[in-house]
Each structure stands twice: as C-alpha cells, then as structure tokens.
Protein backbone atom coordinates (compact mmCIF):
# COMPACT_ATOMS: atom_id res chain seq x y z
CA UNK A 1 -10.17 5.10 -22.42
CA UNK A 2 -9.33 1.37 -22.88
CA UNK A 3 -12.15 -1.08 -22.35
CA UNK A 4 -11.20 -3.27 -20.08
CA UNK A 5 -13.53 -6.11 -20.62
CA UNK A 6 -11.41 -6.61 -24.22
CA UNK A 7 -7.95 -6.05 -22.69
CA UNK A 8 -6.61 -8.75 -20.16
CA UNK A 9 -4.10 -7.37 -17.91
CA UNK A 10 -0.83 -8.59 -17.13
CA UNK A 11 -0.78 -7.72 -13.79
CA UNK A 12 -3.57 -9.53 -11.97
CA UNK A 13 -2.36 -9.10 -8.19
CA UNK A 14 -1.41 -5.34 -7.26
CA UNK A 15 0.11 -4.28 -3.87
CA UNK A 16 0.27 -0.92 -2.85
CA UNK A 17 3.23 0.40 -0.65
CA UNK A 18 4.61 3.53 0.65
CA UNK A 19 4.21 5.82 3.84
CA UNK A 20 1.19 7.10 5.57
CA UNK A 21 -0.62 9.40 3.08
CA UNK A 22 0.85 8.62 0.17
CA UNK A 23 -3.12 7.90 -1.12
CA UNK A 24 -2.81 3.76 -1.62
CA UNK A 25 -6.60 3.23 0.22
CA UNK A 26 -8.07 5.95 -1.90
CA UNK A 27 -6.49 5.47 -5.11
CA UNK A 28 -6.37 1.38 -4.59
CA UNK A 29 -10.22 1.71 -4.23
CA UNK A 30 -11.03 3.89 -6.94
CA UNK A 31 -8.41 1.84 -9.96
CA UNK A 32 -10.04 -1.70 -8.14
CA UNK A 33 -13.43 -0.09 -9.10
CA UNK A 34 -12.45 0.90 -12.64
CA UNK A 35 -10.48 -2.21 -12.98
CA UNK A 36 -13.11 -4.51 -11.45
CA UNK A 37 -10.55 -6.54 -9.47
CA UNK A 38 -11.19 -6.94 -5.65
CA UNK A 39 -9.87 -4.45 -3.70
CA UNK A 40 -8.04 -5.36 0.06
CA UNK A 41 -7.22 -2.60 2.48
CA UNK A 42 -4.89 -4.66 5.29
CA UNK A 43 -5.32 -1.58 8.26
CA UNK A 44 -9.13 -1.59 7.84
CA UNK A 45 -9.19 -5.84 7.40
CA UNK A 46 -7.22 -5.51 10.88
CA UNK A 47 -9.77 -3.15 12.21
CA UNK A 48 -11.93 -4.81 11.42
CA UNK A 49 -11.22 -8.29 13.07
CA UNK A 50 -10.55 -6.33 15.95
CA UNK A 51 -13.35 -3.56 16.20
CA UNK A 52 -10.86 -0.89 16.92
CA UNK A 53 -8.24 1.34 15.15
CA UNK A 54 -4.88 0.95 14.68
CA UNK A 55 -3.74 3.43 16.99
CA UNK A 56 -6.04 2.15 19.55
CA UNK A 57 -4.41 -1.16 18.80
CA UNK A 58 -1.17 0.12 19.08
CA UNK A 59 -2.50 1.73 22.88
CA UNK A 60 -3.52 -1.49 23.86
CA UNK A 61 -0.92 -4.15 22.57
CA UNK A 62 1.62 -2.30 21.40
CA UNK A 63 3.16 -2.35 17.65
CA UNK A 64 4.85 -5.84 17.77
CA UNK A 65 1.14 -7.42 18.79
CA UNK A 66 0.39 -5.39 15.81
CA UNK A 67 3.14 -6.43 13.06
CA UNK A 68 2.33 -10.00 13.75
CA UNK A 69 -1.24 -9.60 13.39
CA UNK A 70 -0.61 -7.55 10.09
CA UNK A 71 1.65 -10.02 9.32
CA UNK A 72 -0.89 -13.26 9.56
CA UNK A 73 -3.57 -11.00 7.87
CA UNK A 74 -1.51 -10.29 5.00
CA UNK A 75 -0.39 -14.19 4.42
CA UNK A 76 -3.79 -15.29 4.73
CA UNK A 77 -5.11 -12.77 1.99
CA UNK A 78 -2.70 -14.29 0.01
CA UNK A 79 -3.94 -17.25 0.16
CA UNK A 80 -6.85 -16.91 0.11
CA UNK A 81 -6.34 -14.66 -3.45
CA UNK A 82 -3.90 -17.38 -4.85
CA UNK A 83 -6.64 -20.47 -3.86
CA UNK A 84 -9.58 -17.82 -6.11
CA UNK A 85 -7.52 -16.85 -8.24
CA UNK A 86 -8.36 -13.41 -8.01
CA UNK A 87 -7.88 -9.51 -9.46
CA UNK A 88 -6.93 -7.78 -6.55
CA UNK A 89 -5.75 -4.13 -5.59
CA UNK A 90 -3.86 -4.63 -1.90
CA UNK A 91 -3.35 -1.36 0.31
CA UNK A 92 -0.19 -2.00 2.52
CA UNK A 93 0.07 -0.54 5.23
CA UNK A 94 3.07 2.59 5.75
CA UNK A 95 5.05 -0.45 7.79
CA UNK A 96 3.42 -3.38 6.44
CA UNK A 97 6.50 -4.29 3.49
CA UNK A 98 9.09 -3.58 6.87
CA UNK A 99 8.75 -7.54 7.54
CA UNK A 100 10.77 -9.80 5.18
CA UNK A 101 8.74 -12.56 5.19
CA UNK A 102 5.52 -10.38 4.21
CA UNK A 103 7.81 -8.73 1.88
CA UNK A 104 8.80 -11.96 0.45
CA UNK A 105 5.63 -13.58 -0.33
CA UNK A 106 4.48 -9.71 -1.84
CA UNK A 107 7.29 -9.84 -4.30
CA UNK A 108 6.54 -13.41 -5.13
CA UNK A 109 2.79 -13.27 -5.37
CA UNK A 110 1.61 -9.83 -6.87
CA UNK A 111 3.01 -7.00 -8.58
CA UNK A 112 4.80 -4.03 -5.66
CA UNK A 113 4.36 -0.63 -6.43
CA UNK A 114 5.52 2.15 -4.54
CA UNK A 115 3.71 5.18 -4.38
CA UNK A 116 6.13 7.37 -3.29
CA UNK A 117 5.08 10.88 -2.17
CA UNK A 118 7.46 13.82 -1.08
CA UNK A 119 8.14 14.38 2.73
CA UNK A 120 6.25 17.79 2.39
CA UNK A 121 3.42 16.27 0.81
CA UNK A 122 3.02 13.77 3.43
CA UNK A 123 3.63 16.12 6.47
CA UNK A 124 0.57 18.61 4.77
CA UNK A 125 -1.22 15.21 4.47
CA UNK A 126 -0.62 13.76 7.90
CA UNK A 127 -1.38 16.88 10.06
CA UNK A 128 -0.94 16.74 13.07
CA UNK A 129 -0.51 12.45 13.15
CA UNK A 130 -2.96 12.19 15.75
CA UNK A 131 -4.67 9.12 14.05
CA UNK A 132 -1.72 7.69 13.81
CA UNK A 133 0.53 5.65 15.67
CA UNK A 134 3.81 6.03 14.05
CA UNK A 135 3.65 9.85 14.81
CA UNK A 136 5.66 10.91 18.13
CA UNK A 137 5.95 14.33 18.30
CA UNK A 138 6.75 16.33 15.33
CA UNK A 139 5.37 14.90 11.84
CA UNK A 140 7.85 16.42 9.85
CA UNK A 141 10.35 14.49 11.85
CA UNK A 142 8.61 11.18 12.93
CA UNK A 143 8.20 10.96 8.80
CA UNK A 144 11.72 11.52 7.85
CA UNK A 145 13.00 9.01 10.79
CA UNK A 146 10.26 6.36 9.36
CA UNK A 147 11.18 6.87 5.82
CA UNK A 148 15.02 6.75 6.64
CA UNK A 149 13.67 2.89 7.92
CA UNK A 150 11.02 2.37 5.53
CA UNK A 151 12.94 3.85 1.88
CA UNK A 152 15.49 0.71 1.58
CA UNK A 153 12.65 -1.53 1.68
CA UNK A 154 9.86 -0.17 -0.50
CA UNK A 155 12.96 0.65 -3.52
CA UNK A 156 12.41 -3.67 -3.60
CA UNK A 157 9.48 -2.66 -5.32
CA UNK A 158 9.03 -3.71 -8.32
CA UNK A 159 7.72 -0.48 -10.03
CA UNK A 160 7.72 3.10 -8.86
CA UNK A 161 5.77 6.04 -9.42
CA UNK A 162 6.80 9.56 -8.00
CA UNK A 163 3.52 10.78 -6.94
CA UNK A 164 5.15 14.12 -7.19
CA UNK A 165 3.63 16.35 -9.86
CA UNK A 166 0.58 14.36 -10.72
CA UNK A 167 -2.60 14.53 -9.97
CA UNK A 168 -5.23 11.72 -8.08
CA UNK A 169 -6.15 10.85 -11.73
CA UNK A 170 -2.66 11.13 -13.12
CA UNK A 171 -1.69 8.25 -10.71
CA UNK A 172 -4.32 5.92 -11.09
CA UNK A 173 -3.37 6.49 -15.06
CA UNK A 174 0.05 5.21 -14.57
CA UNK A 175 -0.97 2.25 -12.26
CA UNK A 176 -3.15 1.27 -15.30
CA UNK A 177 -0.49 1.32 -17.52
CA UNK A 178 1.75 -1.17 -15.11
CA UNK A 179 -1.00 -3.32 -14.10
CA UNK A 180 -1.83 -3.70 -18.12
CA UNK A 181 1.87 -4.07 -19.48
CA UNK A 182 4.44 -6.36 -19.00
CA UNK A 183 7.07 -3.89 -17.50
CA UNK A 184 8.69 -2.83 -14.10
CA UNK A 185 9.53 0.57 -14.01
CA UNK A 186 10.43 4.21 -12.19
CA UNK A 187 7.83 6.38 -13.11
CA UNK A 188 9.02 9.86 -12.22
C-alpha cells in the first residue's frame, strides 16, 4: 500500500458524479478517510441546512427550489475549498452535474469522475426509490429515462471508471490511482 504521507497527489480536489446508487457517499467517505482529504457530501450539506431530506424537500418546494439550492451549496463549497486550499472528496448528487454552470466551475476547479454503474445494478440498489425523489413509478424505468438525461453530461467527466465488475475496494483502488497520477482516463 502506498504511504501517503510520502506521496503528494496530483489530484487535490475530487468530485464524484453519477446516478443514484452508484456508491459516491460511501466510497467518497471511505478514500477521503484513507486519503486524509476532507470529504463533502452536497445532499446531506443540503439536509442539513434545511433539517429535512431531499425528498421531503422536493414535497415541499419542488425540484427547481431544490437545483438552485444545490446549486448555491455547491459554488459556495467551492469557494470556500479554493480560499483553504483544501484535499477534498465531493459527493454530487445523481442531478447535481445536470446544471452547466455547476458543471462548469466542477470541471474547472477539481478533478470529475464518473462512477458509472450498470442500470441493473442501480435498479437492485435503488429498490423500490421510495427515498428518492427522482423515482416515479417504476425504478427500472425512472433510471433509464434519468440516465438517457443525465449520460451526455457526466461523459464531460474527466475520468471514468465502470463500476461494473469491481468490487467496493476495487473502486476506491482505481480512484487512488487517478487522484495520485497525472492522467484522465476510462477505466473499464
């Protein structure tokens, strides 16, 4: 294992992207932890200024109140990171990178990766959607009309894994290797 107090890495500023159960809050936590860099979840930082969940968010202002809230908290965590200068693991949320100014200052300010995770992966994942908001009706079907949306924007990313044949630790592996080399890459 590489110690990391010896090894500066090149990537200092991570966001996570990708759909709904893809794994960026667990995974982000756990490589911020090995990493020791600060670790940023944007749906619980909005939960959190607001004492309520997303979907109950969503019930009571709707997802546009939402997006521009997510929105604000996002550009002010930049800042705030950029002013401390920072190590930071960000967890986007599923439609957080939708919005091309948030995309924008993402691609400008930290390094993008995409976890992306099959759509049978994500529907055994997801359940039954109940916690969450983007889910009308089926899963299987609310998924593949968000990722039809959601695909053109995360492939700005600027690296890639395919979650699909690896393991929890597998990933977090492969994020190591981007965040410590000087590369942007599809990692299938």
């Amino acid at each position: 294992m590489l110690n990391f107090k010896e090894i500066k890495p090149y990537h200092e500023k991570v966001t996570l992207i990708g759909m709904m159960g893809t794994g960026k809050s667990k995974i982000g936590r756990k490589i911020a932890k090995i990493l020791k860099f600060n670790f940023f979840d944007v749906d619980h930082m909005v939960e959190k200024e607001f004492n309520m969940t997303i979907k109950e968010l969503f019930q009571k202002h709707g997802e546009i109140f939402f997006r521009k809230i997510e929105k604000e908290t996002i550009s002010n965590l930049i800042l705030k990171i950029n002013k401390n200068k920072e190590k930071v693991i960000i967890s986007l949320g599923g439609g957080g990178f939708d919005n091309e100014d948030t995309r924008k200052l993402l691609l400008d300010n930290t390094n993008v990766i995409w976890l992306n995770t099959p759509l049978d992966v994500l529907v055994k994942r997801i359940g039954d959607g109940s916690k969450r908001p983007m889910i009308k009706g089926s899963t299987r079907e609310s998924i593949i009309q968000l990722l039809d949306i959601r695909t053109k924007y995360y492939s700005l990313c600027h690296n890639e894994i395919n979650t699909d044949k690896l393991n929890q630790n597998q990933v977090i592996e492969k994020l190591i290797y981007i965040i410590y080399n000087q590369i942007n890459i599809a990692i299938k």
